[in-house]
PDB file of N, CA and C in Angstrom:
ATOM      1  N   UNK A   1     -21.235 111.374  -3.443  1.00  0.00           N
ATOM      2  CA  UNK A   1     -22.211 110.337  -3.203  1.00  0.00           C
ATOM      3  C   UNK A   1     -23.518 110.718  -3.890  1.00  0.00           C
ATOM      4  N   UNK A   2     -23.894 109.960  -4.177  1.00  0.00           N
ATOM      5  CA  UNK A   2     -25.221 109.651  -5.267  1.00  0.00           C
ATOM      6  C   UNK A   2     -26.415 109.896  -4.280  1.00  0.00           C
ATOM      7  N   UNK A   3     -27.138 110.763  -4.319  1.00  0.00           N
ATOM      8  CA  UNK A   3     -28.820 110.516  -3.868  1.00  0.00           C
ATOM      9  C   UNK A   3     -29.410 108.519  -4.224  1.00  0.00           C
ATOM     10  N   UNK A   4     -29.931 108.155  -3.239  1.00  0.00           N
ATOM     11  CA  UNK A   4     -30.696 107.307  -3.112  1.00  0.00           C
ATOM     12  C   UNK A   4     -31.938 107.252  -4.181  1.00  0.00           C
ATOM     13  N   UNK A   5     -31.961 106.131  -5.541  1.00  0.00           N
ATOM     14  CA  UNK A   5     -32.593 106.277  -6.289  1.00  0.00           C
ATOM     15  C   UNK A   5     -34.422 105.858  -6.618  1.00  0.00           C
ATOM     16  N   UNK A   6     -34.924 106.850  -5.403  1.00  0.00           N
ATOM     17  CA  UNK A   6     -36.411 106.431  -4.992  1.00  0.00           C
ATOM     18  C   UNK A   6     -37.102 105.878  -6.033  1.00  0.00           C
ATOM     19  N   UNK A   7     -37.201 106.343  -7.870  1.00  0.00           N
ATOM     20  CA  UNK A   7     -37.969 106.506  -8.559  1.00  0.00           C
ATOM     21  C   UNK A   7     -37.777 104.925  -8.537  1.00  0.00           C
ATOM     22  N   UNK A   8     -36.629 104.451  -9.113  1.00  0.00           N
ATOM     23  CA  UNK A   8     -36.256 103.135  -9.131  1.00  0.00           C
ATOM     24  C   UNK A   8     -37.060 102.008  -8.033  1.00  0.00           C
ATOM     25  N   UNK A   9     -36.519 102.815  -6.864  1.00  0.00           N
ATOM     26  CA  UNK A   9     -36.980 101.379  -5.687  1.00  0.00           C
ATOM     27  C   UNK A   9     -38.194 101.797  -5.632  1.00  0.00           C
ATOM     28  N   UNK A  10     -39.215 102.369  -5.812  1.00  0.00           N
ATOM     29  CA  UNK A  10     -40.361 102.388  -5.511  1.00  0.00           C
ATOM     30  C   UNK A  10     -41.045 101.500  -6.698  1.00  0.00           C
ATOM     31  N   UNK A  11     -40.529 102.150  -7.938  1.00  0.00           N
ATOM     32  CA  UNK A  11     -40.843 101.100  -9.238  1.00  0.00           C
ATOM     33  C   UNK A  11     -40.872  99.723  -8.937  1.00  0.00           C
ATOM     34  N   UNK A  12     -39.551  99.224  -8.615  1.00  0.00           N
ATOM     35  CA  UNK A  12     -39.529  97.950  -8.255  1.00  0.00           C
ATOM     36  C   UNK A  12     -40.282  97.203  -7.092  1.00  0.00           C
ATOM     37  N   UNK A  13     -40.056  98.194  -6.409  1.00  0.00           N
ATOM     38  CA  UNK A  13     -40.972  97.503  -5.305  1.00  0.00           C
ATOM     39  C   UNK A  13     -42.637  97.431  -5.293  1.00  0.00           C
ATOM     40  N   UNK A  14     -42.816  98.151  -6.019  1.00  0.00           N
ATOM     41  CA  UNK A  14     -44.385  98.261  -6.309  1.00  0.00           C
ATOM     42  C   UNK A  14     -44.528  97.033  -7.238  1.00  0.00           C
ATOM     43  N   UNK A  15     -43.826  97.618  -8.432  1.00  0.00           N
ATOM     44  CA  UNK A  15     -44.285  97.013  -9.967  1.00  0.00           C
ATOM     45  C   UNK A  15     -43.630  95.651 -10.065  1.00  0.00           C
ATOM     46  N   UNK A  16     -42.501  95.223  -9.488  1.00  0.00           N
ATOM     47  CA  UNK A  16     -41.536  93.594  -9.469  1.00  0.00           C
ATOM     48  C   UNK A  16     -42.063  92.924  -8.570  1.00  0.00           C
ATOM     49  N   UNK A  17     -41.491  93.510  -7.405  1.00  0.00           N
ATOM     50  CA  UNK A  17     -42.341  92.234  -5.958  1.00  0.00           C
ATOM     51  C   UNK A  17     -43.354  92.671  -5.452  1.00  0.00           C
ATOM     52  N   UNK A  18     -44.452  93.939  -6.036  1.00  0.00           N
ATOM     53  CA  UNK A  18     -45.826  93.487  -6.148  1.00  0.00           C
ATOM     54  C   UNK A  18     -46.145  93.757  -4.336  1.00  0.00           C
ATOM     55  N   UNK A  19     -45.322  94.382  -3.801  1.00  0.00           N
ATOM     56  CA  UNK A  19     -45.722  95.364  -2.505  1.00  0.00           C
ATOM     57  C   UNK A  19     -46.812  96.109  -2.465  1.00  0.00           C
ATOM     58  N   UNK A  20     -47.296  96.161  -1.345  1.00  0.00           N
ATOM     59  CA  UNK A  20     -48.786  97.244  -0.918  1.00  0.00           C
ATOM     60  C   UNK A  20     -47.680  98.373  -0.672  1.00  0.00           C
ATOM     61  N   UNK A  21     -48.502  99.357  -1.135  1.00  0.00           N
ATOM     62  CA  UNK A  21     -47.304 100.852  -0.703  1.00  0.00           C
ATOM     63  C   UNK A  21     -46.740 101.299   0.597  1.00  0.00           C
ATOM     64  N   UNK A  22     -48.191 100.127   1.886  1.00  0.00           N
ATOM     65  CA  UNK A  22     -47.202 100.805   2.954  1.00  0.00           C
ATOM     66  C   UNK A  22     -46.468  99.509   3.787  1.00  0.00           C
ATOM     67  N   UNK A  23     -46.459  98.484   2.883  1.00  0.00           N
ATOM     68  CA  UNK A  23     -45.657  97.606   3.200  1.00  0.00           C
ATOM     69  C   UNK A  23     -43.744  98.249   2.628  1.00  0.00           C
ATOM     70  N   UNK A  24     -43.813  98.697   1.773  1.00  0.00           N
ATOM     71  CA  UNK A  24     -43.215  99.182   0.722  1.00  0.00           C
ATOM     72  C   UNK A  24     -42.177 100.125   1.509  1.00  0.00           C
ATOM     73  N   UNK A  25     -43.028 101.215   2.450  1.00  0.00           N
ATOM     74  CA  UNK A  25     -42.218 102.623   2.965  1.00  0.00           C
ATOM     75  C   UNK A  25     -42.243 101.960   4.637  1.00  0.00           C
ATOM     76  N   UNK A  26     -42.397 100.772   4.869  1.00  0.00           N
ATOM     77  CA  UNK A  26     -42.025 100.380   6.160  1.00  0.00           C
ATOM     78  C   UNK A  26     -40.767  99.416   6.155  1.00  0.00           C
ATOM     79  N   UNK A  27     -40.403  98.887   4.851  1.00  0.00           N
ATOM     80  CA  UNK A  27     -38.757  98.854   4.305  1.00  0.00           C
ATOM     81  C   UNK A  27     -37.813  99.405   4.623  1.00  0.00           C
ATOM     82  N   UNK A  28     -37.047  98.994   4.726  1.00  0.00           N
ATOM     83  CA  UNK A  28     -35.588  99.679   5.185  1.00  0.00           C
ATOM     84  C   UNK A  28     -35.005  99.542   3.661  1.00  0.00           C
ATOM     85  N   UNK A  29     -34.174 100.584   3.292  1.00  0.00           N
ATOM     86  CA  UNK A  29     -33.383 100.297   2.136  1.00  0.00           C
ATOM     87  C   UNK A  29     -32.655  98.619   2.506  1.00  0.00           C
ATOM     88  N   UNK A  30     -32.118  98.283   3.051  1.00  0.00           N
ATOM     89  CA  UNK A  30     -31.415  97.124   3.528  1.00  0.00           C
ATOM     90  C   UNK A  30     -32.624  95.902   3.165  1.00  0.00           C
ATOM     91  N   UNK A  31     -33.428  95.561   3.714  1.00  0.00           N
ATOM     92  CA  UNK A  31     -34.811  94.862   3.671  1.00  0.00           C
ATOM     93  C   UNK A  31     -34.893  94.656   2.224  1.00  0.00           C
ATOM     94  N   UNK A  32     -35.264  95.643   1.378  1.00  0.00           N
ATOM     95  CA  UNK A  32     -35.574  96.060   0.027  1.00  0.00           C
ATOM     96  C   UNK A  32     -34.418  95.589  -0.830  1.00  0.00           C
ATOM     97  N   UNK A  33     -33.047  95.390  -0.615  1.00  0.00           N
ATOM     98  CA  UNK A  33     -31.928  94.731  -1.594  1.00  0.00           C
ATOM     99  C   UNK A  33     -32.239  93.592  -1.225  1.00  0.00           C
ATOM    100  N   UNK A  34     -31.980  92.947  -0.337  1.00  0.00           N
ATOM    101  CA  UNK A  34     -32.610  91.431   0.410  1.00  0.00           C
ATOM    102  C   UNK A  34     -33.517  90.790  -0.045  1.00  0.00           C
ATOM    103  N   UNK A  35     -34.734  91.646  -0.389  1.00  0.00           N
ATOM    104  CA  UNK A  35     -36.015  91.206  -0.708  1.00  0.00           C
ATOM    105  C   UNK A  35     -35.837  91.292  -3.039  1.00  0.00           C
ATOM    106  N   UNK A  36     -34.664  91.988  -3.402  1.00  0.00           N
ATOM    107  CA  UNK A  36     -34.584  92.089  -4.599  1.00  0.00           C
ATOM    108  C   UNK A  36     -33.808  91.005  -5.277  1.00  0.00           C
ATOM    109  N   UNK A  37     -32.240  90.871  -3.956  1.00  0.00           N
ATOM    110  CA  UNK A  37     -31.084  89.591  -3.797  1.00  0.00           C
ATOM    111  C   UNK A  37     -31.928  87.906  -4.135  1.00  0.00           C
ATOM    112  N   UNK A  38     -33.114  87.974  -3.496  1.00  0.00           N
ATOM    113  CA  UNK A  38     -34.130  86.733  -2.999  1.00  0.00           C
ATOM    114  C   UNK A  38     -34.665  86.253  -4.438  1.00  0.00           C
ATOM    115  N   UNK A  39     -35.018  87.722  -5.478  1.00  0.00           N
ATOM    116  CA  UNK A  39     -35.359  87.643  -6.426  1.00  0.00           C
ATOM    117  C   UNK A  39     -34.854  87.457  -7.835  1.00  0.00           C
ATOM    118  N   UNK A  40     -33.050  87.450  -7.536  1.00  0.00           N
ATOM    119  CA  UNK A  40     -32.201  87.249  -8.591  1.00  0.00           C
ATOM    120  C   UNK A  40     -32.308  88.638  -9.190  1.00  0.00           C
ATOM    121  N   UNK A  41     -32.410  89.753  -8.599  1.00  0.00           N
ATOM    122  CA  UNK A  41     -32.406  91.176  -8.950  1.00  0.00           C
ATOM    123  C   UNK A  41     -31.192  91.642  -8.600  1.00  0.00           C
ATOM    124  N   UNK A  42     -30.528  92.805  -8.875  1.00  0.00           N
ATOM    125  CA  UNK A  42     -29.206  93.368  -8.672  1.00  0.00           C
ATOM    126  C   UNK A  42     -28.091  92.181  -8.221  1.00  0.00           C
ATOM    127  N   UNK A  43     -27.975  90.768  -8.684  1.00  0.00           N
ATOM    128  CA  UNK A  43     -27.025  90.165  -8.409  1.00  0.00           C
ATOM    129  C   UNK A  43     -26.177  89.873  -9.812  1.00  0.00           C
ATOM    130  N   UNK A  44     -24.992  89.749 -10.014  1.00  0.00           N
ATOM    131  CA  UNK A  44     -24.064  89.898 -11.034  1.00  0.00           C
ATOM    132  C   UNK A  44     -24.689  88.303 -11.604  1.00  0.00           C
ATOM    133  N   UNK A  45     -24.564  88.289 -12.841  1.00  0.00           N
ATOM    134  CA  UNK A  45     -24.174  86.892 -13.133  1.00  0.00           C
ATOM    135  C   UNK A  45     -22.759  86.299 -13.247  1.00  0.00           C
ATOM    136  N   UNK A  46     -22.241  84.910 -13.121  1.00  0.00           N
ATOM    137  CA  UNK A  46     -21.132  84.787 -13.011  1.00  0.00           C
ATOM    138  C   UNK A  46     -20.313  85.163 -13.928  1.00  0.00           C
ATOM    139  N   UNK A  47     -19.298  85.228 -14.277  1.00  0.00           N
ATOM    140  CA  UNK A  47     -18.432  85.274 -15.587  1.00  0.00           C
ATOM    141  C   UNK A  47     -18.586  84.170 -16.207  1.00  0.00           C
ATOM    142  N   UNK A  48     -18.681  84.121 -17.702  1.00  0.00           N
ATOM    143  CA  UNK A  48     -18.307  83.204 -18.889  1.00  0.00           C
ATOM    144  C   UNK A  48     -17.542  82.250 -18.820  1.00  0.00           C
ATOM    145  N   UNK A  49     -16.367  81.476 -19.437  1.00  0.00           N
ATOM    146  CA  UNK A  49     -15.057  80.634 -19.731  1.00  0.00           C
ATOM    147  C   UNK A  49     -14.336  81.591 -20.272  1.00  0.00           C
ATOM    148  N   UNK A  50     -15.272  81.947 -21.547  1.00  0.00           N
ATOM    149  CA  UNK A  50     -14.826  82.941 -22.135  1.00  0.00           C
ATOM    150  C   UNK A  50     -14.170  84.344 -21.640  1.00  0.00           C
ATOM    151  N   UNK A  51     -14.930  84.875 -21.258  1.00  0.00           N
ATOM    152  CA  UNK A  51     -14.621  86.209 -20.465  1.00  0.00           C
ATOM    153  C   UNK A  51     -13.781  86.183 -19.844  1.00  0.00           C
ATOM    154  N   UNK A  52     -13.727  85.169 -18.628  1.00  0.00           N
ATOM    155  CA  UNK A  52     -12.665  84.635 -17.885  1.00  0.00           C
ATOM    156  C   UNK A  52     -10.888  84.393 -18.072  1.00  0.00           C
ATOM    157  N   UNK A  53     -11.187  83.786 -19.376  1.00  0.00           N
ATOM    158  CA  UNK A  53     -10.038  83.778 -20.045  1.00  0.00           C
ATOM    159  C   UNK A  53      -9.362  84.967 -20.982  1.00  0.00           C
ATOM    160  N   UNK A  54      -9.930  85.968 -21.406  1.00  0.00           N
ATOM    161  CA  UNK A  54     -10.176  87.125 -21.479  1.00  0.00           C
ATOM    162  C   UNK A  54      -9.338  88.033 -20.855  1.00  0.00           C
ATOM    163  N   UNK A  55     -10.223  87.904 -19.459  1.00  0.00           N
ATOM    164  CA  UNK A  55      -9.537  88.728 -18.052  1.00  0.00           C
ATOM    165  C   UNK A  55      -7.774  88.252 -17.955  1.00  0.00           C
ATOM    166  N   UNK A  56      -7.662  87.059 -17.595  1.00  0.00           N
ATOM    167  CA  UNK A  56      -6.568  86.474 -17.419  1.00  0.00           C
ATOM    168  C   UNK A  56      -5.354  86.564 -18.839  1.00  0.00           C
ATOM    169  N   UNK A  57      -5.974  86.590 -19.849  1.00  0.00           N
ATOM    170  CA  UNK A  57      -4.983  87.223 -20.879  1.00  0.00           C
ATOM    171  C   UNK A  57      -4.401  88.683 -20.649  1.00  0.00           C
ATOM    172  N   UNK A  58      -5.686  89.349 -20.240  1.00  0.00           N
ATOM    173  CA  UNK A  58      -4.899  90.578 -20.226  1.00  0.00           C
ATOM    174  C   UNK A  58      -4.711  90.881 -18.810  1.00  0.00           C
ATOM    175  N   UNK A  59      -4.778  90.621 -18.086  1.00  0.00           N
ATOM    176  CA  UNK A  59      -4.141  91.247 -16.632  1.00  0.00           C
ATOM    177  C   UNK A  59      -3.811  90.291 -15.940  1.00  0.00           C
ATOM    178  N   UNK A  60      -2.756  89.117 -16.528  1.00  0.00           N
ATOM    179  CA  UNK A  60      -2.248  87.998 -15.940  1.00  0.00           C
ATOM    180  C   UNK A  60      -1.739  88.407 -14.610  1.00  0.00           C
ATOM    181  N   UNK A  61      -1.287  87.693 -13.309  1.00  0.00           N
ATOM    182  CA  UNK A  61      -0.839  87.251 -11.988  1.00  0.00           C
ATOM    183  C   UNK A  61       0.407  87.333 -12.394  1.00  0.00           C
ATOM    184  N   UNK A  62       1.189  88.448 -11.804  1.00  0.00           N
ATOM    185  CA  UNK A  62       2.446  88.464 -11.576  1.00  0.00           C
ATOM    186  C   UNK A  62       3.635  88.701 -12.618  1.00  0.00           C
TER     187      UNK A  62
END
């Protein structure tokens, strides 16, 4: 398991959504994805047509 990547969430949370620092460390890691999720941050974008079809060429169902 990976250490928890402070340099990162503090970056972001300071420098992206623009947090006071002790709004910031009264966050819960949980709070802080939520508050990043809200922002279209760490969420996947969907797959392509393309890509999609892609996937399904090569690792067809059955």
């Amino acid at each position: 398991m990976s250490p928890f990547p402070w340099s990162e969430a503090i970056g972001i949370g300071l420098g992206v959504l623009r947090l006071a620092p002790d709004a910031f460390w009264r966050m819960t890691p949980r709070e802080l994805a939520l508050a990043l999720r809200a922002r279209g941050i760490g969420v996947a974008a969907p797959l392509g047509r393309a890509t999609f079809a892609d996937l399904m060429r090569r690792y067809p169902d059955g």
